[in-house]
Protein backbone atom coordinates (compact mmCIF):
# COMPACT_ATOMS: atom_id res chain seq x y z
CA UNK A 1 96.39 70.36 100.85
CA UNK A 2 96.20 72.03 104.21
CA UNK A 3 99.15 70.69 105.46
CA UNK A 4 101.25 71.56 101.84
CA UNK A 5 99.52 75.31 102.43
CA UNK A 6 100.96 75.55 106.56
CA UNK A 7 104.07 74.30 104.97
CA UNK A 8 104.17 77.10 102.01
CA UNK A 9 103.02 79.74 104.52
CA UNK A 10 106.22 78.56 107.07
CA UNK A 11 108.66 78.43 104.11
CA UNK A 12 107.33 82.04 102.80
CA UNK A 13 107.82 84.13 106.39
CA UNK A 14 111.31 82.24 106.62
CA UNK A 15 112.26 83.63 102.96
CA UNK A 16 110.98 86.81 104.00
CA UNK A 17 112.97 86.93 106.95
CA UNK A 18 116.33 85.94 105.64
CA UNK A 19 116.32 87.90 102.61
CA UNK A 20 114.72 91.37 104.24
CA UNK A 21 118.46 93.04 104.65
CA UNK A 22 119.75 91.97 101.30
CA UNK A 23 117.77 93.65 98.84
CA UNK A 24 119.62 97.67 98.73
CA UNK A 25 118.35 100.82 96.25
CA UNK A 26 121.20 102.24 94.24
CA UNK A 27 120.93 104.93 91.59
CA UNK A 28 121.26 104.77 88.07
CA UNK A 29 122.13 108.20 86.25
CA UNK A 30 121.74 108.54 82.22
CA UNK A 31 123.82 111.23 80.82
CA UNK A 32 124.08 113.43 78.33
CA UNK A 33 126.91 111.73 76.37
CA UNK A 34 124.43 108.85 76.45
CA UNK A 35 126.78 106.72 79.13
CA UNK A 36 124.86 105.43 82.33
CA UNK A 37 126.67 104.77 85.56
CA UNK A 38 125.19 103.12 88.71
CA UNK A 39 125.89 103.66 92.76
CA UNK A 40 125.02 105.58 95.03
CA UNK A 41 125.17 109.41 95.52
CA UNK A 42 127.86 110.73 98.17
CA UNK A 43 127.00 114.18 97.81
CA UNK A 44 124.63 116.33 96.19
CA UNK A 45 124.67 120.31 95.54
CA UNK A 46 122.47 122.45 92.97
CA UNK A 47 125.60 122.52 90.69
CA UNK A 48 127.45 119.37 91.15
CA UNK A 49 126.90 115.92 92.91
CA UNK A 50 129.25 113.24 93.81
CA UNK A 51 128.92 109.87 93.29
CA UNK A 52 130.52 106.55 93.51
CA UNK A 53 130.09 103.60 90.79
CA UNK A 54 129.57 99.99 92.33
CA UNK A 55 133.05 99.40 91.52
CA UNK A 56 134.57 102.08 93.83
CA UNK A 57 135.26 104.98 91.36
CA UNK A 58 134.11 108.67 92.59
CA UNK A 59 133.11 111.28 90.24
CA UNK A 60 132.07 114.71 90.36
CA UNK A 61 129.26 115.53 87.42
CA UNK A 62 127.77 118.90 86.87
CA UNK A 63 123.54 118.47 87.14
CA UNK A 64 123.44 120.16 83.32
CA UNK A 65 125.47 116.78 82.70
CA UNK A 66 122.69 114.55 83.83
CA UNK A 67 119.84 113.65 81.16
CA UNK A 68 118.21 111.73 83.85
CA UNK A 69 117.90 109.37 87.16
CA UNK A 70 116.11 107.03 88.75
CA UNK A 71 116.03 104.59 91.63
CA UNK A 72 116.99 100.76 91.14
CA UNK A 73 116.16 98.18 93.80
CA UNK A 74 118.45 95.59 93.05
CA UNK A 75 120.82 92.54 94.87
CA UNK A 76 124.70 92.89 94.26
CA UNK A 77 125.40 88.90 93.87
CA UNK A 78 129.09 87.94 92.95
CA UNK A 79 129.85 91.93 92.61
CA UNK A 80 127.24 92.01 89.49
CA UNK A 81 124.40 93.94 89.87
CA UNK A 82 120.92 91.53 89.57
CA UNK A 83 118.10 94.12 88.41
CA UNK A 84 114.65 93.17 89.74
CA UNK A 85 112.20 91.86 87.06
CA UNK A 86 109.58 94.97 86.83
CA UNK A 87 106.27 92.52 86.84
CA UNK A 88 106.29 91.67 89.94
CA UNK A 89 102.75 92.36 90.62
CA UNK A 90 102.32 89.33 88.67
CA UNK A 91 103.48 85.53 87.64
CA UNK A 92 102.51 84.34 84.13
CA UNK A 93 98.96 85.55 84.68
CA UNK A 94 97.62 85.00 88.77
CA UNK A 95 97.98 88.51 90.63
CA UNK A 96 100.33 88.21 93.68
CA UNK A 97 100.19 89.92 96.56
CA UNK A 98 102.58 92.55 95.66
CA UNK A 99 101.11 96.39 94.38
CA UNK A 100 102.19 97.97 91.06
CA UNK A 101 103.78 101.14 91.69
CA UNK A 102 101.70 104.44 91.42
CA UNK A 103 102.26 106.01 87.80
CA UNK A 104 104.03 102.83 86.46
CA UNK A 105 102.17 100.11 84.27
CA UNK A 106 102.08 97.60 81.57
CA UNK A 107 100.70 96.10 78.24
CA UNK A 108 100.52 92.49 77.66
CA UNK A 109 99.90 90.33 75.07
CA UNK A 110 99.20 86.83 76.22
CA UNK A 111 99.17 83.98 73.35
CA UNK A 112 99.11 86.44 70.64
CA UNK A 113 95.17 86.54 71.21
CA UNK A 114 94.47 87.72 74.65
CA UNK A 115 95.96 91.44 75.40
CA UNK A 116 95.57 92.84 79.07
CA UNK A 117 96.86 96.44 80.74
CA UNK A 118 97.01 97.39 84.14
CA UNK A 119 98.16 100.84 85.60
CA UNK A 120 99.04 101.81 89.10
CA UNK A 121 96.25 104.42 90.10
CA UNK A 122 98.29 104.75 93.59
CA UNK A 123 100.66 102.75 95.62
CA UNK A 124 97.88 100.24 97.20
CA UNK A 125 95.55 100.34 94.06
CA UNK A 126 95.79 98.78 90.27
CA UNK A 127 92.91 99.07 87.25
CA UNK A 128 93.83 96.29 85.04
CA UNK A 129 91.63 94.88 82.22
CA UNK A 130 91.45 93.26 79.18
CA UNK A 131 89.98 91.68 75.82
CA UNK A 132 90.49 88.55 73.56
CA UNK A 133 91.54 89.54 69.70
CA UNK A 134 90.41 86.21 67.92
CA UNK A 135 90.28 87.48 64.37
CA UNK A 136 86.95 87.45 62.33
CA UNK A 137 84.87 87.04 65.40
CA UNK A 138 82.10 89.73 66.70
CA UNK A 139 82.29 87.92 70.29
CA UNK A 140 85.13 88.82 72.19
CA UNK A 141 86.44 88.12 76.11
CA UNK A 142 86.30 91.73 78.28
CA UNK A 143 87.23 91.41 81.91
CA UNK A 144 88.10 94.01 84.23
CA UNK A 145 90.62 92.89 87.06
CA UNK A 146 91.00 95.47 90.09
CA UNK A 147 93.81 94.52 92.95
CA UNK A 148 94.50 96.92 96.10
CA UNK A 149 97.14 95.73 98.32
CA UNK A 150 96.43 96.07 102.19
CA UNK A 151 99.64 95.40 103.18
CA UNK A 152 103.21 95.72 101.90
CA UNK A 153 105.81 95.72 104.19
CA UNK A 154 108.94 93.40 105.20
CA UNK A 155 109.34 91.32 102.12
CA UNK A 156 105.34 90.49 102.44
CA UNK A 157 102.95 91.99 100.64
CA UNK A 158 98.47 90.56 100.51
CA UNK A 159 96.66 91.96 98.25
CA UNK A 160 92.36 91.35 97.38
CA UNK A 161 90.83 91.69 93.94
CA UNK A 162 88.60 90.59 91.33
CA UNK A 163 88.75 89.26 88.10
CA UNK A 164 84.92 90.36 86.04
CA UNK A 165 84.63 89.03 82.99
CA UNK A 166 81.77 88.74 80.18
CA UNK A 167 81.45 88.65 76.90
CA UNK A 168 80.64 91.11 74.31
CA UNK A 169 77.12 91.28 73.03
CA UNK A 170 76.15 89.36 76.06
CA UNK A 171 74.22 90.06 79.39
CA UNK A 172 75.38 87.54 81.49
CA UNK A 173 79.08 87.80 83.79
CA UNK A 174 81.16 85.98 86.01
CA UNK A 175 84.46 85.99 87.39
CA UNK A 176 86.27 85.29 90.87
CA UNK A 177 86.88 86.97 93.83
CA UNK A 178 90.61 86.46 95.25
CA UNK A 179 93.31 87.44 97.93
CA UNK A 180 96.67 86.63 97.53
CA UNK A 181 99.78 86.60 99.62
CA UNK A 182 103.82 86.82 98.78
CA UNK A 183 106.65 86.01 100.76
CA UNK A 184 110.13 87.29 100.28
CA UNK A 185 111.60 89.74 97.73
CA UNK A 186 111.18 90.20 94.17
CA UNK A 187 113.76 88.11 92.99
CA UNK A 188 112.84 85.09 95.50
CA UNK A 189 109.35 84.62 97.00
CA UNK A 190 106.66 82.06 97.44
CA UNK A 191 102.71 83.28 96.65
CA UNK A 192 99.32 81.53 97.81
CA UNK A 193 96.35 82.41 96.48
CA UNK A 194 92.56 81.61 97.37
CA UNK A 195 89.58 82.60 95.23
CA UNK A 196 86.03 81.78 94.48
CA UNK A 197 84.53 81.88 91.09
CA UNK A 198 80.84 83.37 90.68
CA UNK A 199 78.45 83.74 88.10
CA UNK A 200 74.49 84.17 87.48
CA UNK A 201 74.02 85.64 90.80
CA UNK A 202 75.69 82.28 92.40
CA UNK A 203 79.20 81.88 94.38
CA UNK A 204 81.01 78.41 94.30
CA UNK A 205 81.28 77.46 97.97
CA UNK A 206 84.69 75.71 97.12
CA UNK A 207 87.93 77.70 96.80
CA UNK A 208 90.44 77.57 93.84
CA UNK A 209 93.80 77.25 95.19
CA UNK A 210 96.83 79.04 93.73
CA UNK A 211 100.13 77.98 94.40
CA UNK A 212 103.40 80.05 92.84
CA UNK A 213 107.06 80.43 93.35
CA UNK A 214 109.81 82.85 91.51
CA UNK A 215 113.04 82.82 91.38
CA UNK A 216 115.71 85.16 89.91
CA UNK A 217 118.69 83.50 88.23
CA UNK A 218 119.86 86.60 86.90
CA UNK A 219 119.52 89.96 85.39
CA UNK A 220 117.94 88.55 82.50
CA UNK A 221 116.00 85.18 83.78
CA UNK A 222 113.66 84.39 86.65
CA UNK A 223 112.30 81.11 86.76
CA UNK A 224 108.14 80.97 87.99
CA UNK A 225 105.75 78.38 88.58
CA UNK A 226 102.17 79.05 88.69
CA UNK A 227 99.86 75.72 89.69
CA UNK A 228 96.31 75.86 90.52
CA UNK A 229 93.48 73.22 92.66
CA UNK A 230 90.38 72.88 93.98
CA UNK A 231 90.47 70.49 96.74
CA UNK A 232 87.26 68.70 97.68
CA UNK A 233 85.95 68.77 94.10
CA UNK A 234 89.24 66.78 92.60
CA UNK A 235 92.64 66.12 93.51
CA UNK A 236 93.69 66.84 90.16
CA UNK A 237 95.20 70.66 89.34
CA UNK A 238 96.46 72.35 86.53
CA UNK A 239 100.06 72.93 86.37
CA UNK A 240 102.92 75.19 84.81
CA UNK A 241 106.32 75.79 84.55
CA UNK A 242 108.69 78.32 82.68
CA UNK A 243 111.10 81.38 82.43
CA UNK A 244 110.32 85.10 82.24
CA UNK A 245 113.12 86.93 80.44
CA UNK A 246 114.00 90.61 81.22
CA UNK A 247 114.87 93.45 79.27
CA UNK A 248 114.45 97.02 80.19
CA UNK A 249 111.25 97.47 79.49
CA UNK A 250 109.96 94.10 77.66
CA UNK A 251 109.57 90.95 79.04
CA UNK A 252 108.55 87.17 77.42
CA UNK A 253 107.21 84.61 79.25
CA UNK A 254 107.82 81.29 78.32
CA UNK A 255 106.20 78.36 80.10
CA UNK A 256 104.36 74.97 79.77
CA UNK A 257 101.41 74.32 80.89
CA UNK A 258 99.51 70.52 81.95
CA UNK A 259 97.03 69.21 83.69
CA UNK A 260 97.52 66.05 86.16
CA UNK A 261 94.89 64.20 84.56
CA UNK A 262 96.58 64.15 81.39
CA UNK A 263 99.78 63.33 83.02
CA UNK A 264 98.15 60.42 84.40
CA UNK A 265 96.23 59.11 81.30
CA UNK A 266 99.59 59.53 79.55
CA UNK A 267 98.36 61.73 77.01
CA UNK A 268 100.53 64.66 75.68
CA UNK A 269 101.69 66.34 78.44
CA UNK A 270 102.07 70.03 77.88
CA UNK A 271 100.43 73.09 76.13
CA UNK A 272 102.60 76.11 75.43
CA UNK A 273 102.32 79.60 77.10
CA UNK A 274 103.77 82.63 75.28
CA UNK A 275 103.32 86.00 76.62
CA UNK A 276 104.92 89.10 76.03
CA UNK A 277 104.67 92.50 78.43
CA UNK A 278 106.07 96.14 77.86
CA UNK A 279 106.09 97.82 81.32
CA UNK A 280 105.89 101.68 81.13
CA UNK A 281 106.97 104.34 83.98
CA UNK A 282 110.09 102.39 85.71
């Protein structure tokens, strides 16, 4: 496990390295008519700007003509523009290392039971929480799961939280203290986690590993594996696999989910993972 971690850790910085001058910002400008047009701004007055599409036309709008603007970080691949998926504070559930924006956020809803929110209070700090919605019960899941990120720069970003969870009408709480760390941009990185779970006052002494990976095929699919172990207590893990798909503002996750010990026993395999997320402020 050390040796696949050094190995990870190599493979991130080299991702993070080779991709650092490819990622560009362009803007994307929403007017009145209703028609959108992205590039980048040549020239800007109080009246008038002018501004060039990504496929080489120059216009001159009027600023009364503009309904609105904002800032894309994107990759031009093939001469297409490849929007970046907007959760990338996250994989199918694991934190990485990267920060959600200040002002920007997001509602999930993970297996139609479990429904989570998180909201960038600045641009090193998310408050994230939330509660399980199994009908007809008076018990529920609460956690609370604050992440600041101490570092963000160069295509790698670390990040420490903690996940605090307990259940309602109880006294008792537990949870896990983690850091995480992710290598390379948001359409291509590696992340490795480390936490320890605690509970009753105690801390497990051994650490849950988290490995994950993410990669964009496309404005509309990334591709993310999320696997977790805890070496010394048993060389089994739990494993997953699946696609994110992007809209504008709503994503699904779609993934599988196993465990090596079933693998091994030859039992069936996989367990489904359906999640859906609105993201709010982009």
């Amino acid at each position: 496990m050390r040796r696949v971690l050094v190995a990870l850790f190599l493979l991130g910085v080299s991702i993070s390295q080779v991709q650092a001058q490819e990622v560009e910002e362009f803007t994307q400008l929403i007017l009145t008519d209703g028609s959108q047009l992205v590039g980048n701004i040549l020239d800007e007055t109080d009246q008038e700007l002018r501004f060039m599409t990504l496929s080489g036309l120059e216009f001159t709008i009027r600023v009364e003509e503009i309904e609105s603007r904002k800032t894309i970080r994107a990759r031009l691949r093939n001469g297409k523009l490849v929007k970046f998926d907007p959760n990338v504070s996250r994989l199918f559930f694991s934190a990485t290392g990267r920060p959600v924006p200040k002002g920007t956020g997001y509602f999930s809803l993970h297996e139609l039971f479990f429904a989570s929110g998180g909201i960038g209070v600045s641009e090193s700090f998310v408050f994230a929480g939330g509660i399980s919605l199994f009908p007809g019960l008076s018990e529920q899941l609460v956690y609370l799961a604050p992440k600041a990120t101490v570092y963000n720069k160069n295509n790698r970003s670390f990040s420490v939280g903690a996940l605090l969870g307990t259940v309602t009408g109880e006294s008792g709480y537990g949870g896990i203290f983690y850091g995480a760390g992710t290598f390379g941009p948001e359409d291509q990185a590696i992340t490795i986690g480390t936490g320890f779970l605690f509970g009753g006052g105690d801390v497990v002494s051994t650490p849950i590993i988290m490995i994950g990976a993410e990669k964009q095929l496309g404005s509309r699919t990334k591709f993310i594996t999320e696997n977790y172990f805890m070496p010394g207590i048993s060389a089994n893990g739990v494993l997953s696999l699946g696609i994110r798909i992007i809209g504008d503002r709503l994503t699904t996750d779609v993934a599988a989910l196993t465990h090596t010990a079933v693998l091994n026993e030859g039992g069936f395999p996989f367990f489904p993972w359906v999640s859906f997320s609105y993201n709010f402020g982009h």
